[in-house]
Protein backbone atom coordinates (compact mmCIF):
# COMPACT_ATOMS: atom_id res chain seq x y z
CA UNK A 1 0.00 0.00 0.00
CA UNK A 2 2.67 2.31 0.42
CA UNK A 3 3.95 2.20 -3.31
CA UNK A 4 0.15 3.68 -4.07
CA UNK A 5 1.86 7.20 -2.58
CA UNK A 6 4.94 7.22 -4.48
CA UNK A 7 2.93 6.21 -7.56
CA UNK A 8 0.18 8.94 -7.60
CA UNK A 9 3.14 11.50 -6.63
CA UNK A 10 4.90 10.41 -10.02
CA UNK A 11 1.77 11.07 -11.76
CA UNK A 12 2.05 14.65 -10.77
CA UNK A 13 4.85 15.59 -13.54
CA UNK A 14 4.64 18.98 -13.10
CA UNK A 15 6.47 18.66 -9.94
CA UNK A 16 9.88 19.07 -9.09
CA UNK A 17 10.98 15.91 -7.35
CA UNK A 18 11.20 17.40 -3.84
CA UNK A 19 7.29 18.43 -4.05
CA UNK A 20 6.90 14.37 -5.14
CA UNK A 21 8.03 13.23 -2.31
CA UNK A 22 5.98 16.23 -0.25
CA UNK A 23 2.98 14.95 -1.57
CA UNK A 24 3.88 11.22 -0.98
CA UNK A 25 4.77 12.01 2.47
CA UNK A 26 1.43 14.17 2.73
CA UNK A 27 -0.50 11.01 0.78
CA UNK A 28 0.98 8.74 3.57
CA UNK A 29 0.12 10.54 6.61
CA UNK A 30 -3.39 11.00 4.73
CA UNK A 31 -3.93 6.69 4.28
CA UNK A 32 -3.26 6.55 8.20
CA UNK A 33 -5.79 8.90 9.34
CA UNK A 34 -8.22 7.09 6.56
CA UNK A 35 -8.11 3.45 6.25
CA UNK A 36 -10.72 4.01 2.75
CA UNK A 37 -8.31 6.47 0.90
CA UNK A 38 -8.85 5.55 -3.07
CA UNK A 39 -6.82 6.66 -5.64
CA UNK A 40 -10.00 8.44 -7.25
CA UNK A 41 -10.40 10.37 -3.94
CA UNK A 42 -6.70 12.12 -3.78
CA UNK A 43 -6.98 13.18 -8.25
């Protein structure tokens, strides 16, 4: 489950690769508050 973070952050390729791995940090903290996070949710 924790490759879904770094996987939606790569899809974001207008970021610079520091702000990928902000958002899957962000994405990750996100999925443990929520056990029901879905990709379609976070786009």
């Amino acid at each position: 489950m924790g490759n879904t973070s770094k996987k939606l952050a790569a899809k974001c390729t207008l970021l610079t690769k520091d702000e990928q791995k902000y958002l899957a940090a962000t994405f990750r903290a996100a999925s443990k508050n929520s056990d029901k996070i879905r990709e379609e949710d976070l786009i």
